[in-house]
PDB file of N, CA and C in Angstrom:
ATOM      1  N   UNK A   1    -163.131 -15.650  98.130  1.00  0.00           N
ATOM      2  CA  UNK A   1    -163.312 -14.935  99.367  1.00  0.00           C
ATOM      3  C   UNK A   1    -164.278 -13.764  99.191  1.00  0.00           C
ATOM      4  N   UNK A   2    -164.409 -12.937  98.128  1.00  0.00           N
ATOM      5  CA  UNK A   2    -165.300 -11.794  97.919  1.00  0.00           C
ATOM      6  C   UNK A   2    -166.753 -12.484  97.790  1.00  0.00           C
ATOM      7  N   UNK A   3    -166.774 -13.520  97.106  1.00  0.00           N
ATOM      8  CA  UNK A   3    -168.563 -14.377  96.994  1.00  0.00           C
ATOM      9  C   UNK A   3    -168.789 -14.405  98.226  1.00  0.00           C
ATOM     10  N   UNK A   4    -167.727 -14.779  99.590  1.00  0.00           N
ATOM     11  CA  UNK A   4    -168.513 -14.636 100.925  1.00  0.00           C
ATOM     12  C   UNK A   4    -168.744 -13.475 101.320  1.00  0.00           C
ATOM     13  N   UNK A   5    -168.099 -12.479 101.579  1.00  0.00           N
ATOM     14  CA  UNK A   5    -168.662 -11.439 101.518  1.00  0.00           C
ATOM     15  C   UNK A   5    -169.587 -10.907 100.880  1.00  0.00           C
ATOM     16  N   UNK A   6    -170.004 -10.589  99.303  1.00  0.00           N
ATOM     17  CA  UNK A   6    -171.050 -10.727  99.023  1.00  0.00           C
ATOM     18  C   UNK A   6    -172.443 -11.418  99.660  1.00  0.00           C
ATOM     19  N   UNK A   7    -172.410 -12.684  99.431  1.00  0.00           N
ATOM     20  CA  UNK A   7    -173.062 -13.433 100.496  1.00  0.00           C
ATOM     21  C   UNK A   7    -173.675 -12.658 101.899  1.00  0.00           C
ATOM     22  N   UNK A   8    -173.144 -12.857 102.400  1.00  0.00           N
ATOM     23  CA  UNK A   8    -173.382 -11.940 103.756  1.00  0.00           C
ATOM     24  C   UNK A   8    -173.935 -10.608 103.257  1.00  0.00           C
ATOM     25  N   UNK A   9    -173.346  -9.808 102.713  1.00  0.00           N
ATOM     26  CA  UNK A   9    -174.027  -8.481 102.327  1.00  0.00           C
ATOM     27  C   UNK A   9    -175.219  -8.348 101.900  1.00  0.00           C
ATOM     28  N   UNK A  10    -175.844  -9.349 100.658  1.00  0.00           N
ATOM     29  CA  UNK A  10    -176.991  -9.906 100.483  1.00  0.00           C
ATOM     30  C   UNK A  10    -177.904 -10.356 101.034  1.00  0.00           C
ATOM     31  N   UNK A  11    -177.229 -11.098 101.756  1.00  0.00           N
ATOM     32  CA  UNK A  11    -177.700 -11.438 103.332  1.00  0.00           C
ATOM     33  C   UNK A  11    -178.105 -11.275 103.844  1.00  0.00           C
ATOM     34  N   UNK A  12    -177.633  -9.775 104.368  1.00  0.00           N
ATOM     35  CA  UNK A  12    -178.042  -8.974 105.062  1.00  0.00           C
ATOM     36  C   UNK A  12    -179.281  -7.810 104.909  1.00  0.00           C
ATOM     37  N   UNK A  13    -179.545  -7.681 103.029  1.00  0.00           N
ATOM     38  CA  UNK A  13    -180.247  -6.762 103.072  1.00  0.00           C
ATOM     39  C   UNK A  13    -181.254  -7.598 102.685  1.00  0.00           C
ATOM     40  N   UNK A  14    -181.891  -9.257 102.128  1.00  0.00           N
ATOM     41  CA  UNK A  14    -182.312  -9.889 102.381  1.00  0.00           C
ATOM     42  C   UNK A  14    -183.392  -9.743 103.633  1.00  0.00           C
ATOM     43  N   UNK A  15    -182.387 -10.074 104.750  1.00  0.00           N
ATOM     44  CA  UNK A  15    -183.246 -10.441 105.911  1.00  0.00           C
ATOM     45  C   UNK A  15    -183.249  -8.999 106.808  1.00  0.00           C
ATOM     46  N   UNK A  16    -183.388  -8.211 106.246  1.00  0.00           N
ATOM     47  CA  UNK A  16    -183.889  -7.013 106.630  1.00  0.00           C
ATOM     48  C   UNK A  16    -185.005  -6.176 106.117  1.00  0.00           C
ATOM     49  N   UNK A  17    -185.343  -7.098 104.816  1.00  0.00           N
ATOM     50  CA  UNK A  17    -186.429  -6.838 104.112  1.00  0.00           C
ATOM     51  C   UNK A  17    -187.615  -7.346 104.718  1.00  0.00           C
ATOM     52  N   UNK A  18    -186.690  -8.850 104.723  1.00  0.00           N
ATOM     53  CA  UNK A  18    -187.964 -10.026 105.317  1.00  0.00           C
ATOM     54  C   UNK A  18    -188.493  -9.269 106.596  1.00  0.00           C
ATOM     55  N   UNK A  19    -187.677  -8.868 107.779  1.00  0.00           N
ATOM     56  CA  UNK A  19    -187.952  -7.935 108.582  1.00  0.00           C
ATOM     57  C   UNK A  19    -189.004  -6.952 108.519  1.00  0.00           C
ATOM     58  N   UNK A  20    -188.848  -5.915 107.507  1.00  0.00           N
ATOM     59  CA  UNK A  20    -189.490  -4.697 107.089  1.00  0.00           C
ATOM     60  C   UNK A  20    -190.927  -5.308 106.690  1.00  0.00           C
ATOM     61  N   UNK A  21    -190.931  -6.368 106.025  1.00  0.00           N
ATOM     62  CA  UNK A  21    -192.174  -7.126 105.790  1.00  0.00           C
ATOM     63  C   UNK A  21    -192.989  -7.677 106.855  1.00  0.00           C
ATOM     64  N   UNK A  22    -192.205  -8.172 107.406  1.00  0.00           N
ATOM     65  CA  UNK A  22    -193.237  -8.897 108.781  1.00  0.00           C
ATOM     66  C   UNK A  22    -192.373  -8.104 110.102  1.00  0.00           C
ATOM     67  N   UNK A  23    -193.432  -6.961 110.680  1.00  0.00           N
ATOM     68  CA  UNK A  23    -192.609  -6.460 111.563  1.00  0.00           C
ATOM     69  C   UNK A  23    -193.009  -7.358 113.060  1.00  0.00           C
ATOM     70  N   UNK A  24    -192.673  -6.917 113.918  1.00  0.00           N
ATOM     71  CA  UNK A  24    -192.611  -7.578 114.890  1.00  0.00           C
ATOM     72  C   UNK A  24    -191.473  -7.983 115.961  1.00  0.00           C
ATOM     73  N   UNK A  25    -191.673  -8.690 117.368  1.00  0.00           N
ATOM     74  CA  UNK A  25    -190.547  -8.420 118.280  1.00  0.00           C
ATOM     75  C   UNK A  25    -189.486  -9.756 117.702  1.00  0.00           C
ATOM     76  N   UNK A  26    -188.098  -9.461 117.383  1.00  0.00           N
ATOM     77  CA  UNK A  26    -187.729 -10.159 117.018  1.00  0.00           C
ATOM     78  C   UNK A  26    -185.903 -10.504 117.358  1.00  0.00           C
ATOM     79  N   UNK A  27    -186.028 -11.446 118.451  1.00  0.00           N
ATOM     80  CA  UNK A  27    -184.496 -11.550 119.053  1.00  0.00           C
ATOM     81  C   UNK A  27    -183.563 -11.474 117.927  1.00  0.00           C
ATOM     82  N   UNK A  28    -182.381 -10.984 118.229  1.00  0.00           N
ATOM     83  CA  UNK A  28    -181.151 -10.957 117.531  1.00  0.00           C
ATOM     84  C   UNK A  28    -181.025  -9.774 116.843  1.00  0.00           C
ATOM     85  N   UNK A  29    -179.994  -9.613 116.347  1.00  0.00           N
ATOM     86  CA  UNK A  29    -179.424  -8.029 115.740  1.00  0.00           C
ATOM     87  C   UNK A  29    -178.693  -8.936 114.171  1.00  0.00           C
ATOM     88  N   UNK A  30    -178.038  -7.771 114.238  1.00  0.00           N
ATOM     89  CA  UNK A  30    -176.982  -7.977 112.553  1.00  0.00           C
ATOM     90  C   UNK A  30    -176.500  -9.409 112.492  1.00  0.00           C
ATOM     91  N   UNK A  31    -176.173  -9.636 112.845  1.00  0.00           N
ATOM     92  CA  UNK A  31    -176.049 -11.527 112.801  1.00  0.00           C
ATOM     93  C   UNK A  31    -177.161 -12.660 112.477  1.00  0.00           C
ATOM     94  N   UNK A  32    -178.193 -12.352 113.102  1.00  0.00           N
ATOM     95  CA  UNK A  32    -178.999 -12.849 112.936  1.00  0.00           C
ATOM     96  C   UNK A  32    -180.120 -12.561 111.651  1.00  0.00           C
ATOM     97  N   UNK A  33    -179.962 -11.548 111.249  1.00  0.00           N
ATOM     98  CA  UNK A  33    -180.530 -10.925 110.246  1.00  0.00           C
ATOM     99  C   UNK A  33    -179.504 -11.327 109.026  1.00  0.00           C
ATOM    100  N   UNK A  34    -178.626 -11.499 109.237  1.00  0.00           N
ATOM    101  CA  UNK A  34    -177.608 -11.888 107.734  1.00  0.00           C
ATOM    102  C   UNK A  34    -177.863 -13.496 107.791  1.00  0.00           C
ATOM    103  N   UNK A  35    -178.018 -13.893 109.186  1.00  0.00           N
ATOM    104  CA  UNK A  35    -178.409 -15.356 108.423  1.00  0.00           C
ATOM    105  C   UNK A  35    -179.910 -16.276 108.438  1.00  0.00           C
ATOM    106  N   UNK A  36    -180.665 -14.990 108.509  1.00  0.00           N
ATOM    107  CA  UNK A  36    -181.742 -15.214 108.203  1.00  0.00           C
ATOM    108  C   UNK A  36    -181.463 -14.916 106.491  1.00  0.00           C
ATOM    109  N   UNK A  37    -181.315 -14.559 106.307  1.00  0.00           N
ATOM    110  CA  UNK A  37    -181.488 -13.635 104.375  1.00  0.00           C
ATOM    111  C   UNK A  37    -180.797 -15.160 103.906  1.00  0.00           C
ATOM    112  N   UNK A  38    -179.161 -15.360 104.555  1.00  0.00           N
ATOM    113  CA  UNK A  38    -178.487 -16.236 103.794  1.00  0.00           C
ATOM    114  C   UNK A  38    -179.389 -17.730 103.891  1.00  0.00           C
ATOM    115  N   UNK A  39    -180.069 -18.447 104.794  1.00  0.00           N
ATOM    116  CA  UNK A  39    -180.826 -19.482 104.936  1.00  0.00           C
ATOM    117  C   UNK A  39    -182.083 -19.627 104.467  1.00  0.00           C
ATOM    118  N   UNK A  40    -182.950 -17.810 104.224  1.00  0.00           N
ATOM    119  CA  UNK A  40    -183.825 -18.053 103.012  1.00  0.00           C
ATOM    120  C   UNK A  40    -183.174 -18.073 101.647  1.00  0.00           C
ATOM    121  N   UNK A  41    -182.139 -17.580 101.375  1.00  0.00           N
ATOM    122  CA  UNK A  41    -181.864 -17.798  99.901  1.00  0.00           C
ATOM    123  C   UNK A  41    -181.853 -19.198  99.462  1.00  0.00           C
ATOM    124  N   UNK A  42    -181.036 -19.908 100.783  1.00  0.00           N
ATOM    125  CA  UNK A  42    -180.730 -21.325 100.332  1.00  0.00           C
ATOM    126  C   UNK A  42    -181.992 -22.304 100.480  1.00  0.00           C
ATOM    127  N   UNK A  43    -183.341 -22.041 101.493  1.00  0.00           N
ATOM    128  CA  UNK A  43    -184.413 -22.445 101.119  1.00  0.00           C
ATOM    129  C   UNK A  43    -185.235 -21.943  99.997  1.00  0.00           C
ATOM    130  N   UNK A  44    -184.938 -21.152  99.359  1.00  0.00           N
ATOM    131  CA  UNK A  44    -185.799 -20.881  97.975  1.00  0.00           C
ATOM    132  C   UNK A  44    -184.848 -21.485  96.728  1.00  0.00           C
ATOM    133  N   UNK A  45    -183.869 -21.855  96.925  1.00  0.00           N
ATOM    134  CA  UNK A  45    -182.950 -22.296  96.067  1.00  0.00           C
ATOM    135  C   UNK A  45    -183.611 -23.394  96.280  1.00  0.00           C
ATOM    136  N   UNK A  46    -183.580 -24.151  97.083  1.00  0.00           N
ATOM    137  CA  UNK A  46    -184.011 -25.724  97.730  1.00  0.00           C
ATOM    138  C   UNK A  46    -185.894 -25.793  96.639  1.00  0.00           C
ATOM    139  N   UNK A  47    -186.509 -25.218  97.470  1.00  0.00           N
ATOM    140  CA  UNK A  47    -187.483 -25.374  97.018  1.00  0.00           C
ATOM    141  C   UNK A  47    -187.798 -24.814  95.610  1.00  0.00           C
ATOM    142  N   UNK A  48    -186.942 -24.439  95.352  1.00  0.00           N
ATOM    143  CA  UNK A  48    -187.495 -23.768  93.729  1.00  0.00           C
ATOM    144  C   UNK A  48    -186.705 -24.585  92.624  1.00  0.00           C
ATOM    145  N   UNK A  49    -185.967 -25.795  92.634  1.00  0.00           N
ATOM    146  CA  UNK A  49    -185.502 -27.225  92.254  1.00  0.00           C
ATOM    147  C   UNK A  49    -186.254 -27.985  92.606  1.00  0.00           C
ATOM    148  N   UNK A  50    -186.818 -28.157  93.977  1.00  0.00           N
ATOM    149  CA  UNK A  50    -188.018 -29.130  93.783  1.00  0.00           C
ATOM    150  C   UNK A  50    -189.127 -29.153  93.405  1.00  0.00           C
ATOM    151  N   UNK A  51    -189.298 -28.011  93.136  1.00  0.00           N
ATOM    152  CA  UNK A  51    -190.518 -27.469  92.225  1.00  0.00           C
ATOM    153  C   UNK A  51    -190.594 -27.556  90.560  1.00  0.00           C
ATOM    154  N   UNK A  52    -188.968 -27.130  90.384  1.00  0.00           N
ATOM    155  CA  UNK A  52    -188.349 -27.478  88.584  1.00  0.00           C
ATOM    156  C   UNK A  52    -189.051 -25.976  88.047  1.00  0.00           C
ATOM    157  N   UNK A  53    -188.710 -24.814  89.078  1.00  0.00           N
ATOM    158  CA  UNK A  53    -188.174 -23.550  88.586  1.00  0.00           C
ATOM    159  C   UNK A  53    -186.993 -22.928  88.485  1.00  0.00           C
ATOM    160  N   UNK A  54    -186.175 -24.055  88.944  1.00  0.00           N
ATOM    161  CA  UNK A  54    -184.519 -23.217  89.010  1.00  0.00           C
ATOM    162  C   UNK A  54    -183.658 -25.009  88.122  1.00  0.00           C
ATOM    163  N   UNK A  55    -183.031 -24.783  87.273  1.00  0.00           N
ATOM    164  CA  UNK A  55    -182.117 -25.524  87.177  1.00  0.00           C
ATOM    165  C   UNK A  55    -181.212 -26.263  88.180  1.00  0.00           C
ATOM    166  N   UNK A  56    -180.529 -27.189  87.920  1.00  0.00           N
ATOM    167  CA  UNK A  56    -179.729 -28.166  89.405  1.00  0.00           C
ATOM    168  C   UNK A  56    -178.225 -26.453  88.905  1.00  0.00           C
ATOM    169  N   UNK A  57    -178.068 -26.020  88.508  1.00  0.00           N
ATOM    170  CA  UNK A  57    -176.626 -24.860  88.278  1.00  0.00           C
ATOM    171  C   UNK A  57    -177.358 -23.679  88.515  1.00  0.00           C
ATOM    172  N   UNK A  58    -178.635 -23.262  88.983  1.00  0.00           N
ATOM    173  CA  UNK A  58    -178.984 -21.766  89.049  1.00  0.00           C
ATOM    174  C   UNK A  58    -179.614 -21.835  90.591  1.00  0.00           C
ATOM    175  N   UNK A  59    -179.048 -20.731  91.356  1.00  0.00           N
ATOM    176  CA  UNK A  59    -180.336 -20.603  92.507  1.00  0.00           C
ATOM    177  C   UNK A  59    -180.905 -19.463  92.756  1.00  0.00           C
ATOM    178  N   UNK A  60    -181.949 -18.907  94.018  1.00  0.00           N
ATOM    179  CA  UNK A  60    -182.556 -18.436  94.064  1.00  0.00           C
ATOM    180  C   UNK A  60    -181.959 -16.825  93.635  1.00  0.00           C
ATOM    181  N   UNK A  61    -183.547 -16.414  92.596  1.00  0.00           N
ATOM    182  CA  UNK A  61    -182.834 -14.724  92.760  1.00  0.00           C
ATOM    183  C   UNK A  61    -183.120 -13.630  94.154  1.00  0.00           C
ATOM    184  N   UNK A  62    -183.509 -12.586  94.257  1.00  0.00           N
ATOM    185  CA  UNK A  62    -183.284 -11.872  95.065  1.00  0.00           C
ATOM    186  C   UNK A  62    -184.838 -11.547  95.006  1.00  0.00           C
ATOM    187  N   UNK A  63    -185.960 -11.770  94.597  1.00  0.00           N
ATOM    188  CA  UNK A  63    -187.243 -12.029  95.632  1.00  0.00           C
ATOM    189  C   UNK A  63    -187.804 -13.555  95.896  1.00  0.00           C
ATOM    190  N   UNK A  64    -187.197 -14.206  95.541  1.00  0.00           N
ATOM    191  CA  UNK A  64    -187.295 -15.457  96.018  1.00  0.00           C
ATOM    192  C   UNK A  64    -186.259 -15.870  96.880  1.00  0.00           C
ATOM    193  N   UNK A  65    -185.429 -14.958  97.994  1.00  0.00           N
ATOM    194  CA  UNK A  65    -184.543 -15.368  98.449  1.00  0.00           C
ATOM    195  C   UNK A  65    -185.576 -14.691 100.027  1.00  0.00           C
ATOM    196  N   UNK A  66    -186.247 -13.562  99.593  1.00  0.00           N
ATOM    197  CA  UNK A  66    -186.712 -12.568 100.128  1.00  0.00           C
ATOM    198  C   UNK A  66    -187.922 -13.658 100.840  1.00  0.00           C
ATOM    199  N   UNK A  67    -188.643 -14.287  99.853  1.00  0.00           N
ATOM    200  CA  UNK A  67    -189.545 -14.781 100.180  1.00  0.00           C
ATOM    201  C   UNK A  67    -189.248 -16.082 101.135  1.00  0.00           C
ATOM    202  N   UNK A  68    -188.251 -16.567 100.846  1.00  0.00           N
ATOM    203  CA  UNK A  68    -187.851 -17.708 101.355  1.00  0.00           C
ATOM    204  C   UNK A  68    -187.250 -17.195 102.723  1.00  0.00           C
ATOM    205  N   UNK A  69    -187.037 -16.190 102.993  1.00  0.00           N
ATOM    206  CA  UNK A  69    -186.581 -15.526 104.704  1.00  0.00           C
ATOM    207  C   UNK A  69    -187.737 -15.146 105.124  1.00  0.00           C
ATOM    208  N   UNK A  70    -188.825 -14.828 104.466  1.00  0.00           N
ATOM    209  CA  UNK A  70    -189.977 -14.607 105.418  1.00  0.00           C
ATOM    210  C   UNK A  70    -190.956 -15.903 105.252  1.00  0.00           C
ATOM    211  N   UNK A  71    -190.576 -16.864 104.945  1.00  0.00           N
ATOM    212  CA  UNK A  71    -191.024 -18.328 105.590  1.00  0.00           C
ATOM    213  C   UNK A  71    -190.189 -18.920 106.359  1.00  0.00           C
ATOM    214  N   UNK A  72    -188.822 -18.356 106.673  1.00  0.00           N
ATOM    215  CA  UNK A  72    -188.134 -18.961 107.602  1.00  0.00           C
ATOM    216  C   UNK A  72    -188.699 -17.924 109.134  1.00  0.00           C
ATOM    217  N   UNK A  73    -188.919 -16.657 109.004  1.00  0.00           N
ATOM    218  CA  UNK A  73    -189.322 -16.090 109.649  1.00  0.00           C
ATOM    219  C   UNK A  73    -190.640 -16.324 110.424  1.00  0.00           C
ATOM    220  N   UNK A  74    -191.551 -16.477 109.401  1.00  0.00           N
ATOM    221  CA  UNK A  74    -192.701 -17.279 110.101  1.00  0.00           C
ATOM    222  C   UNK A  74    -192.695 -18.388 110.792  1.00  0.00           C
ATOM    223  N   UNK A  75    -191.661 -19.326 110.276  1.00  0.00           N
ATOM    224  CA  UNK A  75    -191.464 -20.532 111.022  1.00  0.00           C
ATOM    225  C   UNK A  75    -190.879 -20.565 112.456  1.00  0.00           C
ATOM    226  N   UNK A  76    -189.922 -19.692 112.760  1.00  0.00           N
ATOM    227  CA  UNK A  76    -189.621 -19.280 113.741  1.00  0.00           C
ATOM    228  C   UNK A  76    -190.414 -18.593 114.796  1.00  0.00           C
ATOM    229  N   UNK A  77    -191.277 -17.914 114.151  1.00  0.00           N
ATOM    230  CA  UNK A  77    -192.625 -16.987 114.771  1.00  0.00           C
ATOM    231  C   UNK A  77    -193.404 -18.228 115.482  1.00  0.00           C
ATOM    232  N   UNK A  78    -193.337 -19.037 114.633  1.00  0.00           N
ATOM    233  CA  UNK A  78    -195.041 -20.053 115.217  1.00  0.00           C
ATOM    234  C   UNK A  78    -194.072 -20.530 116.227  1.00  0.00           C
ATOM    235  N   UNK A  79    -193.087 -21.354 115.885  1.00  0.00           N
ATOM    236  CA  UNK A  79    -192.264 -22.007 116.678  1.00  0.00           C
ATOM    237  C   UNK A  79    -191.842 -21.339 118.464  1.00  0.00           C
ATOM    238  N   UNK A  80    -191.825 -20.197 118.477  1.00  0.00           N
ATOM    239  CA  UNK A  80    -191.685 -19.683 119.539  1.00  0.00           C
ATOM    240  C   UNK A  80    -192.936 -19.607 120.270  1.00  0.00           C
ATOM    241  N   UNK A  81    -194.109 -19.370 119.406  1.00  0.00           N
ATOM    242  CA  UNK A  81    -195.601 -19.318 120.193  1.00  0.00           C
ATOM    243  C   UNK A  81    -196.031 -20.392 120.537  1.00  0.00           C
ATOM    244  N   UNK A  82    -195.184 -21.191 119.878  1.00  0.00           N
ATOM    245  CA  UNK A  82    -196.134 -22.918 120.665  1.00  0.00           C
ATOM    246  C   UNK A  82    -195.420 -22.924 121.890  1.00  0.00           C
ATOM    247  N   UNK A  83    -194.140 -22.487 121.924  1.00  0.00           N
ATOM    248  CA  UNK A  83    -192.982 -23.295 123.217  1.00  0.00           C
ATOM    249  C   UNK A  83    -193.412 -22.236 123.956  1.00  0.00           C
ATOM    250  N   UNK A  84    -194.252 -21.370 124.066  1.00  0.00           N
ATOM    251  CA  UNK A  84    -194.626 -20.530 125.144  1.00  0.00           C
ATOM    252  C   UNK A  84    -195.969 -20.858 126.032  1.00  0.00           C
ATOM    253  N   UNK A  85    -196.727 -22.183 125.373  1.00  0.00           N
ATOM    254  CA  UNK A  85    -197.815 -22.688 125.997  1.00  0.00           C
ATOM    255  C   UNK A  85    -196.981 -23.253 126.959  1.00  0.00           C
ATOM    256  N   UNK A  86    -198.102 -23.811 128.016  1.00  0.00           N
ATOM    257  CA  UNK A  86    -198.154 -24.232 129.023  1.00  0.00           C
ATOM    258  C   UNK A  86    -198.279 -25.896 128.629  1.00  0.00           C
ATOM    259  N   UNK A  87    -197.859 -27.087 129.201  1.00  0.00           N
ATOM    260  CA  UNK A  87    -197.493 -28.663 129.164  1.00  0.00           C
ATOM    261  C   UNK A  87    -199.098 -28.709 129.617  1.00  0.00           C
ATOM    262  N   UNK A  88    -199.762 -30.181 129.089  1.00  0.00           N
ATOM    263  CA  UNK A  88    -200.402 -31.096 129.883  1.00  0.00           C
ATOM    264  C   UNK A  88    -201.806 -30.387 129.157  1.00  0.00           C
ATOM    265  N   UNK A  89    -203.012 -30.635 129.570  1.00  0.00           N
ATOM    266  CA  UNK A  89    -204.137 -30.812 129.013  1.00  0.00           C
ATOM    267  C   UNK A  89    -204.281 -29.042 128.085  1.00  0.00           C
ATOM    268  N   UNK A  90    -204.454 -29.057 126.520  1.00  0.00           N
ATOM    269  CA  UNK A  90    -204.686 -28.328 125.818  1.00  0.00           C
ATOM    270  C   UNK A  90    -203.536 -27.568 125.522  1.00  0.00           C
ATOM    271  N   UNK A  91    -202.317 -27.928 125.526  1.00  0.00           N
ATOM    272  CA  UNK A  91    -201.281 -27.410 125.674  1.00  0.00           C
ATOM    273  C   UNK A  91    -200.348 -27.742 125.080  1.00  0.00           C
ATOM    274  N   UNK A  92    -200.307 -29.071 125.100  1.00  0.00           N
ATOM    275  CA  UNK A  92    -199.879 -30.398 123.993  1.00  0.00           C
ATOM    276  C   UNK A  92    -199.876 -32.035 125.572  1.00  0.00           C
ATOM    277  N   UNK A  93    -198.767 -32.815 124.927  1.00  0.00           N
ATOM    278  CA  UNK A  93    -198.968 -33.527 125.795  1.00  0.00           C
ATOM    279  C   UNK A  93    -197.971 -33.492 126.802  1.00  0.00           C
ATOM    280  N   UNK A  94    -198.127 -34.088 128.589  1.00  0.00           N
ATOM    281  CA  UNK A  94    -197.464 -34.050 129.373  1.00  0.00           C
ATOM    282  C   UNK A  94    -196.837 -35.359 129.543  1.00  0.00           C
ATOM    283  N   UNK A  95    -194.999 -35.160 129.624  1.00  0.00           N
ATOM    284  CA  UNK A  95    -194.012 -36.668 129.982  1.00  0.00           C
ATOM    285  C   UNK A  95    -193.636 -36.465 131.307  1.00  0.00           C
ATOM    286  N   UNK A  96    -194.131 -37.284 132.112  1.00  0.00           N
ATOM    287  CA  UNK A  96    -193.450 -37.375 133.432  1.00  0.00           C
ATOM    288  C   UNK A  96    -192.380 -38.987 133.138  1.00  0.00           C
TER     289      UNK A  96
END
């Protein structure tokens, strides 16, 4: 029960870094910021095994957890700027 807590706490100062790094307007508060940190840790864990920098028993440390929340961050960034275009010619494509 204390590793989750931990977790979260990490978490939290994680994706408040990632924050401090890429500033900008960014929905959500304390919740969202703890699981931003906790979902980059577990994508730099991810990707840093498929890479064959982390052992299958070790995961990400604490700037590669950092780094891995500000690519989840960016991803979210682009992701919101596309769904803010407009449908149909140059925009992407239109389904009627």
């Amino acid at each position: 029960m204390l590793g989750f807590f931990w977790a979260l706490i990490v978490g939290f100062i994680v994706g408040a870094i990632a924050k401090f790094i890429m500033p900008g307007r960014d929905p959500g508060g304390f919740i969202v910021t703890i699981l931003l940190g906790v979902f980059g840790a577990e994508l730099a864990t991810f990707l840093g095994r498929a890479i064959g920098w982390y052992r299958g028993d070790q995961t990400a440390r604490f700037v590669g957890s950092v780094v891995g929340a500000i690519i989840i961050l960016a991803a979210y960034r682009f992701y919101l700027s596309r769904r803010g275009r407009p449908a149909g010619p140059g925009g992407g494509p239109r389904f009627s």
